[in-house]
N, C-alpha and C. Protein backbone atom coordinates (compact mmCIF):
# COMPACT_ATOMS: atom_id res chain seq x y z
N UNK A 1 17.37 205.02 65.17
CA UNK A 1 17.77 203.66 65.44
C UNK A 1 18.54 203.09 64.27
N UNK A 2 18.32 203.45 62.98
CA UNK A 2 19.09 202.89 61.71
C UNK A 2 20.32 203.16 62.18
N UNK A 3 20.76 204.71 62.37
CA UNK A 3 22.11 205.45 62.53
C UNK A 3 22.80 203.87 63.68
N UNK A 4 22.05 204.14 64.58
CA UNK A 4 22.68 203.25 65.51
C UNK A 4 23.50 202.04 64.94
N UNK A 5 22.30 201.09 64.07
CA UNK A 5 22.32 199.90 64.00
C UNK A 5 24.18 199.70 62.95
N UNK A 6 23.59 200.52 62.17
CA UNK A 6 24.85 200.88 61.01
C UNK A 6 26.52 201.41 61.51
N UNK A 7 26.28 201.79 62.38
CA UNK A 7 27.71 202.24 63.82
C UNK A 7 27.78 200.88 64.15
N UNK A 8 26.70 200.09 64.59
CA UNK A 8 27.48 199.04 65.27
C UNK A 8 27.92 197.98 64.67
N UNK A 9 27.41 198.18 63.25
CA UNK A 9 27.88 197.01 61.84
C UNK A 9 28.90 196.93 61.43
N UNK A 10 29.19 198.67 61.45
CA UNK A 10 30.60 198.94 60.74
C UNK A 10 31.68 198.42 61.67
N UNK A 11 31.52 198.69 63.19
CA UNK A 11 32.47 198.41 64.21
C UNK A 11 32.99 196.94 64.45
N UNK A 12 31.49 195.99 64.21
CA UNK A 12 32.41 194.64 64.57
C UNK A 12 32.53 194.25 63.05
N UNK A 13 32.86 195.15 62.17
CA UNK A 13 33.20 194.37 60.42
C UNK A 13 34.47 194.97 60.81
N UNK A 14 35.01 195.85 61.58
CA UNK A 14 36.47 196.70 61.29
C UNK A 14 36.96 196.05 62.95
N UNK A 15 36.67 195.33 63.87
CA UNK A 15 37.16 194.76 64.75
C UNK A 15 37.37 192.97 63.97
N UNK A 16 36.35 192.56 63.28
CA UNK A 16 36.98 191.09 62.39
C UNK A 16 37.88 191.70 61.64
N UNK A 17 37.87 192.61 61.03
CA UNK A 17 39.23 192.99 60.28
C UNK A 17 40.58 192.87 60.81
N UNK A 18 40.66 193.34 62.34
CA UNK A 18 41.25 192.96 62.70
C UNK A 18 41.81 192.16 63.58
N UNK A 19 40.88 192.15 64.40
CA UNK A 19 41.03 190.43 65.00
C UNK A 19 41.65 188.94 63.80
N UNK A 20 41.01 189.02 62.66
CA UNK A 20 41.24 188.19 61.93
C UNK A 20 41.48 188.67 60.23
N UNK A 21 42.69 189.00 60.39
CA UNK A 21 43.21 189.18 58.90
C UNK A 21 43.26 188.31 58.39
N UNK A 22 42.87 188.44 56.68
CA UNK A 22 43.11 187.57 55.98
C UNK A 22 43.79 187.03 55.61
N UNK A 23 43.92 185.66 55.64
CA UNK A 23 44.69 184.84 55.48
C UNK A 23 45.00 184.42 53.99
N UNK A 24 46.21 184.42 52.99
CA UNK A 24 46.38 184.02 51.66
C UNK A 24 45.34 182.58 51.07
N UNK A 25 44.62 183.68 50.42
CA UNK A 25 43.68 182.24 50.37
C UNK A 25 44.01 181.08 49.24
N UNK A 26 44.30 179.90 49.17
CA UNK A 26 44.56 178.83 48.61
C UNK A 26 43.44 177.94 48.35
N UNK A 27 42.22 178.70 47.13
CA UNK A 27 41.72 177.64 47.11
C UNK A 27 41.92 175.89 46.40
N UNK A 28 43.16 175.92 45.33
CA UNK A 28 43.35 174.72 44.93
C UNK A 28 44.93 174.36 45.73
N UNK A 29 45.01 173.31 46.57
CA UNK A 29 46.25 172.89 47.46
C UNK A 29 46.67 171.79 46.91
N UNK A 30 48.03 171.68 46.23
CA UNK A 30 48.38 170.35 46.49
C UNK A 30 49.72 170.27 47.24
N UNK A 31 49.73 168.81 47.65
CA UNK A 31 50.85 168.48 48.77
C UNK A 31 51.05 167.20 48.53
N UNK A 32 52.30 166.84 49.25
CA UNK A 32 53.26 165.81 48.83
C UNK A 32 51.47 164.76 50.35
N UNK A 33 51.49 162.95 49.27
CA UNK A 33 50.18 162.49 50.34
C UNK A 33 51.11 162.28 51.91
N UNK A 34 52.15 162.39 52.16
CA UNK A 34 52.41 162.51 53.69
C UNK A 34 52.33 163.15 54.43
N UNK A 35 52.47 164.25 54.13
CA UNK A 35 52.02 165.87 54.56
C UNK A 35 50.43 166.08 55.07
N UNK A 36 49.61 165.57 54.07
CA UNK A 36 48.37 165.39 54.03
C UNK A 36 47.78 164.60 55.54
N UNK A 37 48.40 163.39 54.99
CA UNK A 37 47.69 162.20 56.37
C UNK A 37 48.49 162.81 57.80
N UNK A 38 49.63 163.37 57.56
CA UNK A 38 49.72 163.80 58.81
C UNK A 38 49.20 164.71 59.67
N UNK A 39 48.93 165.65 58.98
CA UNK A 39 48.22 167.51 58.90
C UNK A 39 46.61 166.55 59.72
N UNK A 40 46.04 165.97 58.77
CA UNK A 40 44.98 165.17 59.38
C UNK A 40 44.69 164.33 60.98
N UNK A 41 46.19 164.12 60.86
CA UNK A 41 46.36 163.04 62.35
C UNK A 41 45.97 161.44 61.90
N UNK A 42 46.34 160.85 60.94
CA UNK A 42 46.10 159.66 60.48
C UNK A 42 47.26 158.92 60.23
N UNK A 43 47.35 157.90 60.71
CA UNK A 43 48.29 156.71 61.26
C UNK A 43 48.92 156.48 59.75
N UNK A 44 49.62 155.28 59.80
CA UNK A 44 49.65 154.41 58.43
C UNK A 44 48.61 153.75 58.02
N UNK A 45 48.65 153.76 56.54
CA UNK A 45 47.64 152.86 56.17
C UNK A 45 47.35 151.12 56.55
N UNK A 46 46.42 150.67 56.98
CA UNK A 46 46.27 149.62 57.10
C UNK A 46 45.52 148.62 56.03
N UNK A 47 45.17 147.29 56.29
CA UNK A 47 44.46 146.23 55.58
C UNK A 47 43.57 145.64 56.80
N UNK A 48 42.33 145.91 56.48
CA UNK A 48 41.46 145.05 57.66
C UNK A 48 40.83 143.55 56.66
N UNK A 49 40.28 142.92 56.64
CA UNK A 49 39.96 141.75 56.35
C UNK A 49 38.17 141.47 57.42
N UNK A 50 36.94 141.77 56.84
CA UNK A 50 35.80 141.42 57.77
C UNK A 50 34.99 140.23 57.13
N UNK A 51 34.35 139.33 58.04
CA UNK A 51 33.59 138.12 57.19
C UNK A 51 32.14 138.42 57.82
N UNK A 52 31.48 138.41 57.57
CA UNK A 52 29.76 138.28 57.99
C UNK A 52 28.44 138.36 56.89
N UNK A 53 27.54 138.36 57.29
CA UNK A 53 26.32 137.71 56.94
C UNK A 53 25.14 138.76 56.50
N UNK A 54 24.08 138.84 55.83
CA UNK A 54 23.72 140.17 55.43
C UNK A 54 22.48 139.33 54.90
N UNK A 55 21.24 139.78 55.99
CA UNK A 55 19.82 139.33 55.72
C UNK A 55 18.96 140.42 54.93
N UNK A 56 18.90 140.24 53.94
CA UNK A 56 17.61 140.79 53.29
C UNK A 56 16.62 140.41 53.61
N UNK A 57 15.46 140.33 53.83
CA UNK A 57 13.80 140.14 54.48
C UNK A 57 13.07 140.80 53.91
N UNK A 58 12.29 140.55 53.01
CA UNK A 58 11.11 141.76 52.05
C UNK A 58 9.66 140.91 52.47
N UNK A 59 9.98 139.71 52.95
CA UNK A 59 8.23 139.00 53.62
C UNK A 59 8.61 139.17 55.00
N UNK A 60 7.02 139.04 55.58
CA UNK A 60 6.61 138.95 56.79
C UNK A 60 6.54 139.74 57.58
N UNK A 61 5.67 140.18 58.70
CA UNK A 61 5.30 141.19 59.57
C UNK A 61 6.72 142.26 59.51
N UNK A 62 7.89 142.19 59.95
CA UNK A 62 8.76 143.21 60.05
C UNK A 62 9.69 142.81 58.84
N UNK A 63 9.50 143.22 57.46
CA UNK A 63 10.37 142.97 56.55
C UNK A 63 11.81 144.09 56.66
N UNK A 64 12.69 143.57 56.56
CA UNK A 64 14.39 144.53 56.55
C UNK A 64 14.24 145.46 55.19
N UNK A 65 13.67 145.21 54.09
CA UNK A 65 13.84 146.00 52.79
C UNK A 65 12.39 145.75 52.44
N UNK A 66 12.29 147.26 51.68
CA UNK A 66 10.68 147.41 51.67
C UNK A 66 10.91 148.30 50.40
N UNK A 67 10.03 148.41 49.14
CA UNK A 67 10.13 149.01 47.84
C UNK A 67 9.25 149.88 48.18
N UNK A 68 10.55 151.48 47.39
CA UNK A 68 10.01 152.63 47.59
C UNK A 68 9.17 153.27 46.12
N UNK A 69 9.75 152.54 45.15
CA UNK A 69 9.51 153.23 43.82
C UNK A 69 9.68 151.93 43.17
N UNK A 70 8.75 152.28 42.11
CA UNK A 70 8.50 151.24 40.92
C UNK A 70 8.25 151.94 39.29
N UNK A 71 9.06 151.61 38.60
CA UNK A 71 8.77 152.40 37.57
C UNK A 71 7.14 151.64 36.98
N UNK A 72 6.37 152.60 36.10
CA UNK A 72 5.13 151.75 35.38
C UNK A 72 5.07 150.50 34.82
N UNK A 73 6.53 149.74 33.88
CA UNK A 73 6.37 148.72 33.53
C UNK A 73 6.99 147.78 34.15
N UNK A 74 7.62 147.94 35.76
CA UNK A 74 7.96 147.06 36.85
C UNK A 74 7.90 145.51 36.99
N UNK A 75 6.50 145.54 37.06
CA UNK A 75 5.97 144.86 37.17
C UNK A 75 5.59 143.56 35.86
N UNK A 76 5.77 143.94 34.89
CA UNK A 76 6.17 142.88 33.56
C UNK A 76 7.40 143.04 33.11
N UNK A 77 8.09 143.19 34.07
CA UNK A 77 9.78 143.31 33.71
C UNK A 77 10.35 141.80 34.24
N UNK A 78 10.99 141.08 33.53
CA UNK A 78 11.17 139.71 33.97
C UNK A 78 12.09 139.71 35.22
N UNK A 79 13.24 141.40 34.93
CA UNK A 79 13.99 141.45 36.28
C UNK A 79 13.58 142.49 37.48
N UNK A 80 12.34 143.00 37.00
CA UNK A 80 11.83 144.08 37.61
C UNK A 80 12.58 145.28 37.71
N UNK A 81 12.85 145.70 36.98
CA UNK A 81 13.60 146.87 36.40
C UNK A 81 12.53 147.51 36.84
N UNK A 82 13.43 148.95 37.11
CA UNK A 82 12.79 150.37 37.61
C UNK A 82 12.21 150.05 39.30
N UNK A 83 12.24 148.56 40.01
CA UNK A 83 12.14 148.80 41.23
C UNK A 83 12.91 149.29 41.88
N UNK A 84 12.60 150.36 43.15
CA UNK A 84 13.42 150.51 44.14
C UNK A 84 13.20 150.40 45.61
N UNK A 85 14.51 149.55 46.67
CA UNK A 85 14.13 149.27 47.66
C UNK A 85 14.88 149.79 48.05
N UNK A 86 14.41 150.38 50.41
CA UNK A 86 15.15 150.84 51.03
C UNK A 86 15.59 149.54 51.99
N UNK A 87 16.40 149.55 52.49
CA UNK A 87 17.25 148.46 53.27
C UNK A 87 17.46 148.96 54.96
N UNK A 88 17.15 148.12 55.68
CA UNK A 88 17.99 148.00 57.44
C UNK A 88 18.06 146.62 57.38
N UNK A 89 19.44 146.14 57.15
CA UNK A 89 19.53 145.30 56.79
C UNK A 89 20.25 144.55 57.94
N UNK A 90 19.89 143.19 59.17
CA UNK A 90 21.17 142.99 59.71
C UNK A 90 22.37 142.41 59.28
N UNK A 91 23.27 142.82 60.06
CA UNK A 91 25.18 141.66 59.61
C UNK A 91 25.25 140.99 60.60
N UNK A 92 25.06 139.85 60.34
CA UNK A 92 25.66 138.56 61.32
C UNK A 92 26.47 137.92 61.44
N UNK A 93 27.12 137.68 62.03
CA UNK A 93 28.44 136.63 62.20
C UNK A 93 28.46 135.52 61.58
N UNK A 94 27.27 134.50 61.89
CA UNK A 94 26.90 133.40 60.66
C UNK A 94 25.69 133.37 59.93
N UNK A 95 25.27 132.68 59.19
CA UNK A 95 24.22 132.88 58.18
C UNK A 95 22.88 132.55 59.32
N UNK A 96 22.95 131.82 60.52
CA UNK A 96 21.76 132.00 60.86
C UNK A 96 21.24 133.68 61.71
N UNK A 97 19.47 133.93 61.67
CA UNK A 97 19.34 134.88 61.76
C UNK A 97 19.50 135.08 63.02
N UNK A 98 19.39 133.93 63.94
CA UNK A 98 20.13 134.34 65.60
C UNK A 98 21.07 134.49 66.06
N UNK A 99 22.32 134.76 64.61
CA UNK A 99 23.84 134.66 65.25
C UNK A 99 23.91 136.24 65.74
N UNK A 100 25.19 136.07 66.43
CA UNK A 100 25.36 137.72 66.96
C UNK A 100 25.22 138.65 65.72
N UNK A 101 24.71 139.99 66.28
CA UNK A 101 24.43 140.80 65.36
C UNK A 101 25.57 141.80 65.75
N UNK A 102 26.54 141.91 64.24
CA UNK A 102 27.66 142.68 64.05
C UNK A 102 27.52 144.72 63.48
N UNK A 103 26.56 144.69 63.25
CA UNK A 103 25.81 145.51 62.54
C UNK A 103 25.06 145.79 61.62
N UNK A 104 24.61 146.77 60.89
CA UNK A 104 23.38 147.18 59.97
C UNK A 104 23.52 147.47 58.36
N UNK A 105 22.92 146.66 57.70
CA UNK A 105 23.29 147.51 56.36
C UNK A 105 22.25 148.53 55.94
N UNK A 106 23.01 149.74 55.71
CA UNK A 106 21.03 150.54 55.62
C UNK A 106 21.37 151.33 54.55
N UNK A 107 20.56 151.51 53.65
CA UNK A 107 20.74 152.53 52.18
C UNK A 107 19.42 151.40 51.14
N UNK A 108 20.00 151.81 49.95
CA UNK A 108 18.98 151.63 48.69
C UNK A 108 19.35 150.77 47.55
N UNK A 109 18.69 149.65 47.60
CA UNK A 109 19.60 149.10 46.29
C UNK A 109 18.04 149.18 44.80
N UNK A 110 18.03 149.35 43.73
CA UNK A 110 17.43 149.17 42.56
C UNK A 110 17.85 148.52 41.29
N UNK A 111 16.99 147.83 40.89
CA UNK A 111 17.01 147.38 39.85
C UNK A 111 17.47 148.04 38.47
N UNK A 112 18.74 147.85 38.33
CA UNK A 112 18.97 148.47 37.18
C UNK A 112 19.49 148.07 35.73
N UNK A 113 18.74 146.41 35.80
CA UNK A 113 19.33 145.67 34.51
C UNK A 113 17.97 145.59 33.71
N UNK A 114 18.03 145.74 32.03
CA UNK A 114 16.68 145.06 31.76
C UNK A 114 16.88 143.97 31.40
N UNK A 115 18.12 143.09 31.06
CA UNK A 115 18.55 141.84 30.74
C UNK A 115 18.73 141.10 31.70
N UNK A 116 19.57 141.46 32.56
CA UNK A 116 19.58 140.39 33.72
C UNK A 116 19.57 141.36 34.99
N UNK A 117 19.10 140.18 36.33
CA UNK A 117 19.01 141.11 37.29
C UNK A 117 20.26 141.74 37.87
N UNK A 118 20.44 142.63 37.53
CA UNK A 118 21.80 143.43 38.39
C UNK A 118 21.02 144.59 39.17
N UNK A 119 21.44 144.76 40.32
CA UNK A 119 21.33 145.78 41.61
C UNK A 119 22.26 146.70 41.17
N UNK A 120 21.99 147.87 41.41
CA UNK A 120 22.21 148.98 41.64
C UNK A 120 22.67 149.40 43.22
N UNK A 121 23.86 148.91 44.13
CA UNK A 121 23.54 149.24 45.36
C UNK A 121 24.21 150.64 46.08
N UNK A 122 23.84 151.36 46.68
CA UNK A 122 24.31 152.29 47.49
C UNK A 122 24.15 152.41 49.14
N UNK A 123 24.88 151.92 49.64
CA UNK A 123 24.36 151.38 50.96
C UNK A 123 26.00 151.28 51.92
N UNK A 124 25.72 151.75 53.34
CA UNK A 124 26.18 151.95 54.29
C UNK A 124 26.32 150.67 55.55
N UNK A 125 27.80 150.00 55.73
CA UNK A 125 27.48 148.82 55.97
C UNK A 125 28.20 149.30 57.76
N UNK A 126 27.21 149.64 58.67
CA UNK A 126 27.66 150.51 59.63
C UNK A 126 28.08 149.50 60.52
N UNK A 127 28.73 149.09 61.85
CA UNK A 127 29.29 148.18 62.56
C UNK A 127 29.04 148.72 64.32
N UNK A 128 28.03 147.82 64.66
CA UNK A 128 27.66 148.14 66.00
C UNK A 128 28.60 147.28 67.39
N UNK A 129 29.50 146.19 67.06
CA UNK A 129 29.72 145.53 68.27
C UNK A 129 31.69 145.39 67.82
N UNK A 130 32.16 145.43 68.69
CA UNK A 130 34.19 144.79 68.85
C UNK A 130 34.30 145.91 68.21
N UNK A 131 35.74 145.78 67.64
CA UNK A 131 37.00 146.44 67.64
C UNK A 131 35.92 147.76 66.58
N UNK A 132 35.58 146.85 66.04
CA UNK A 132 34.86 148.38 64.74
C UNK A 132 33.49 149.24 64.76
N UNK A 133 32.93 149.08 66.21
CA UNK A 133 31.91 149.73 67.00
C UNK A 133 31.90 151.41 66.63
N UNK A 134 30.85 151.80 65.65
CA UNK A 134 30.45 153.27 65.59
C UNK A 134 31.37 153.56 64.55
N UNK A 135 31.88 152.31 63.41
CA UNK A 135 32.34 152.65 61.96
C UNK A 135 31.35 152.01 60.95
N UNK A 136 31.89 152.42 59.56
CA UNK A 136 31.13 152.15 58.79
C UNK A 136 32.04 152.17 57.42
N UNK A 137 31.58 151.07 56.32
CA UNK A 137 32.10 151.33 55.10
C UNK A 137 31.01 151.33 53.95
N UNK A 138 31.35 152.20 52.81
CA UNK A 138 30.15 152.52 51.94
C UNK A 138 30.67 151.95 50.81
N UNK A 139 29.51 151.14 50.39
CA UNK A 139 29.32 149.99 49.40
C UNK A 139 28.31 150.92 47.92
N UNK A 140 28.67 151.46 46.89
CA UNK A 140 28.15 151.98 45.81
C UNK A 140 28.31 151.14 44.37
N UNK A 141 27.76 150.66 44.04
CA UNK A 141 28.40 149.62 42.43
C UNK A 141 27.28 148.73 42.44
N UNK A 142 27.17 147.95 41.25
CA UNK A 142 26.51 147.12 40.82
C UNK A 142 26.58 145.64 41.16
N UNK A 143 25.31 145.04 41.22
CA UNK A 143 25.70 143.53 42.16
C UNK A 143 24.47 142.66 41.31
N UNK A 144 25.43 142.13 40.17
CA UNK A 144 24.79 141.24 39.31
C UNK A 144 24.27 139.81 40.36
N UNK A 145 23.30 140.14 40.98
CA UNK A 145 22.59 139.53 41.49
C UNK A 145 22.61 137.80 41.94
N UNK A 146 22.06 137.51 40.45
CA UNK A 146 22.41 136.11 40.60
C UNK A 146 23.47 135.27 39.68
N UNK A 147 24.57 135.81 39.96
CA UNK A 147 25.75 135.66 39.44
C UNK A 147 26.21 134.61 40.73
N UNK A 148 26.67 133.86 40.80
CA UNK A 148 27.26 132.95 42.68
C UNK A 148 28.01 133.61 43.25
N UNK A 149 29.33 134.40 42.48
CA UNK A 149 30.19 135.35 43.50
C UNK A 149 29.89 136.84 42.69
N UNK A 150 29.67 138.14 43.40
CA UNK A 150 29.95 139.31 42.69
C UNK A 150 30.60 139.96 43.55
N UNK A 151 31.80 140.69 42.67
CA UNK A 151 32.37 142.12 43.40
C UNK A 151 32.35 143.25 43.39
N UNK A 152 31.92 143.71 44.60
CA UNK A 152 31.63 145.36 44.91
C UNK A 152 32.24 146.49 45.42
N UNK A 153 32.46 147.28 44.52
CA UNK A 153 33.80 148.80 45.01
C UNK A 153 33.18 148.89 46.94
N UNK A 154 34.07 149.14 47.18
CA UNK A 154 34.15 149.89 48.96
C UNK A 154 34.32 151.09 48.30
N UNK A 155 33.57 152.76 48.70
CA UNK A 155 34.09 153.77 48.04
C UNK A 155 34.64 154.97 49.23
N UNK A 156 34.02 154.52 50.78
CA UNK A 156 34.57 154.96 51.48
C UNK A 156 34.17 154.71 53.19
N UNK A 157 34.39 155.06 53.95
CA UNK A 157 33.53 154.63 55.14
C UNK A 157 34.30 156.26 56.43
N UNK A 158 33.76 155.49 57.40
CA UNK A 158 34.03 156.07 58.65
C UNK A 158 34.86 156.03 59.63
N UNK A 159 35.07 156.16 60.42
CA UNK A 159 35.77 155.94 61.84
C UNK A 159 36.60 155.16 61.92
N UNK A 160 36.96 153.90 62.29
CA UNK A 160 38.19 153.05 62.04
C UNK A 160 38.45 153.16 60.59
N UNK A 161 37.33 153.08 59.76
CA UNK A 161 37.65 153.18 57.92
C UNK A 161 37.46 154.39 57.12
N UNK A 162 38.22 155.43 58.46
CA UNK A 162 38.19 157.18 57.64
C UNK A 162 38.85 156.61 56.03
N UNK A 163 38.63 157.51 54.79
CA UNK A 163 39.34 157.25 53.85
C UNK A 163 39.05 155.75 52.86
N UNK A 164 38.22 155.26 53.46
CA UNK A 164 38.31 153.63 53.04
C UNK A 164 38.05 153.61 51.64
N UNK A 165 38.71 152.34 51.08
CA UNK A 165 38.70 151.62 49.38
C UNK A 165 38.79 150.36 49.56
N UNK A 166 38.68 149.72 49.06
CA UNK A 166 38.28 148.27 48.87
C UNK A 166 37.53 147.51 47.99
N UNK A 167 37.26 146.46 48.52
CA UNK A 167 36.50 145.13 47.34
C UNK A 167 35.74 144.56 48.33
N UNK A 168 34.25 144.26 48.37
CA UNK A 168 33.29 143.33 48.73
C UNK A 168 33.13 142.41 47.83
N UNK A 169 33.52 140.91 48.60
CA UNK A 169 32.89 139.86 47.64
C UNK A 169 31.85 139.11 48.56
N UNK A 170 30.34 139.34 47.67
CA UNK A 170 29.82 138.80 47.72
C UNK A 170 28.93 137.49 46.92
N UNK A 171 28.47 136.93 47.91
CA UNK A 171 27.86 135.40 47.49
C UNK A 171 27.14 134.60 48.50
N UNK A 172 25.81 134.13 47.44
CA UNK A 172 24.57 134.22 48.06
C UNK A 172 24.45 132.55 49.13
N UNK A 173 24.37 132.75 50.19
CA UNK A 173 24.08 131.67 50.94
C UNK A 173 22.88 130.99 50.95
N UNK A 174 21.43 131.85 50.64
CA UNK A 174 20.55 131.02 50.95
C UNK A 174 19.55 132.41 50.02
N UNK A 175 18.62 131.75 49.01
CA UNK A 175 17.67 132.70 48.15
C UNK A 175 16.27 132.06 48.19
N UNK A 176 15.31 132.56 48.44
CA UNK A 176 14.19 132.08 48.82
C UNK A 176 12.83 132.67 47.30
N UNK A 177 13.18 132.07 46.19
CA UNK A 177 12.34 132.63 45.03
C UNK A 177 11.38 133.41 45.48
N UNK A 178 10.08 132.28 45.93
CA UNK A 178 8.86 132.59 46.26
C UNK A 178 8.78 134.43 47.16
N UNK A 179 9.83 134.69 48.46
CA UNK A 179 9.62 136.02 48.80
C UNK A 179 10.46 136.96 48.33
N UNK A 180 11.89 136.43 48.05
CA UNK A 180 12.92 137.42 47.55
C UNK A 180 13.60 137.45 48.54
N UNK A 181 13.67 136.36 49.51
CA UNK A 181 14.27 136.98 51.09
C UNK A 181 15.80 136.16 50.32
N UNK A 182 16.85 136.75 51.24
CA UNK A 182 18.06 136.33 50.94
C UNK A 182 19.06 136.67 52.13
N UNK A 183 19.77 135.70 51.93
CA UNK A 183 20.91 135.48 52.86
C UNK A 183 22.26 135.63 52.52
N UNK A 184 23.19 136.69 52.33
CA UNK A 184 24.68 137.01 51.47
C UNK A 184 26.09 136.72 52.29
N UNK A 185 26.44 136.00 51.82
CA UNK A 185 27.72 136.37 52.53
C UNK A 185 28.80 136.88 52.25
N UNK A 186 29.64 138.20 52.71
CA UNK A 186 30.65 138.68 52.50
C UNK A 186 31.51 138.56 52.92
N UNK A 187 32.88 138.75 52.01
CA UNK A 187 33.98 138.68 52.30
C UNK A 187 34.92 140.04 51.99
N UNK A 188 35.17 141.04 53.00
CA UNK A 188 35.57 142.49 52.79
C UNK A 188 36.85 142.48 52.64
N UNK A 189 37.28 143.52 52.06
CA UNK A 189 38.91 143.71 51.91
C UNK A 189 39.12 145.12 51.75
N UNK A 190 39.20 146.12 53.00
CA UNK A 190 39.33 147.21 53.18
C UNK A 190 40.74 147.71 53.91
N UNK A 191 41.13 148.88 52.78
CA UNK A 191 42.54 149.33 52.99
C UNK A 191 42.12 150.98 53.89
N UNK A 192 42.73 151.31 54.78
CA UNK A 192 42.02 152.55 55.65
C UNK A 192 43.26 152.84 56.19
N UNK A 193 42.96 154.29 57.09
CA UNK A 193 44.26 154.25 57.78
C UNK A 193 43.76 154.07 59.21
């Protein structure tokens, strides 16, 4: 049975041989970027412009962001450094929590200032309803917290925003000390094709 098995190894390694010759392999390519987006099937670049609303919730029976990790001295940290939270966060059209829901923010933001509170965020701002249904743009950078306006790199997204770069500005509509709950509003500026 070996003899066998080894006949029939050799046969379909010398039938891919030739069915499929090798092709000059190129592992480092460069190309003129038109060549590129076209080879891809990608339009011209565009400018989208999105406005909506972004509930954080860490109180009450179904909180949106919930802490996964805490470093040991967390907790006497004036900004709570070394916390980390996971996020399903909704996007709303307006700051109240019954406006239409545009989609989800879901990923991880942490504490990563020991001076002041700055976020750490990495998070996926995905889009469930209109023109941008089953896209998404990814939000990675730092978000000095309680600063009134901060801006945040776009580093790439999905589907309508294959390729995406940009600027999130955000700024806080409504901060609730006592739970940490918060209400953001953004203002996007994403270039895609």
């Amino acid at each position: 049975m070996g003899k066998q098995l080894l006949v029939v190894v050799v046969v379909v390694v010398f039938m891919s041989m030739i069915a499929f010759p090798e092709a000059e392999s190129k592992p480092w390519e460069t190309r003129p970027v038109d060549d590129w987006r076209k080879s891809l099937g990608l339009g011209e670049e565009k400018v989208s412009h999105l406005h909506f609303f972004f509930h954080d919730t860490l109180s009450g029976k179904t909180p949106s962001a919930v802490k996964i990790a805490e470093a040991p001295a967390t907790n006497q940290s004036a900004t709570l450094f070394g916390a980390v939270m996971m996020a399903d966060d909704p996007l709303t059209e307006g700051p109240e929590p019954t406006s239409k829901l545009l989609g989800r923010a879901q990923g991880m933001y942490g504490s990563a200032g020991q001076g002041e509170l700055s976020l750490l965020m990495a998070m996926a701002y995905s889009f469930t309803h209109g023109r941008y249904n089953g896209s998404s743009i990814s939000i990675m950078g730092k978000n000095p917290a309680l600063n009134p306006v901060r801006e945040m790199p776009i580093v790439g997204g999905t589907g309508l925003f294959r390729f995406a770069r940009g600027v999130a500005i955000a700024k806080t509509h409504w901060f609730n000390i006592t739970t940490g709950d918060a209400i953001v509003e953004y203002n996007v500026t994403v270039l895609h094709f």
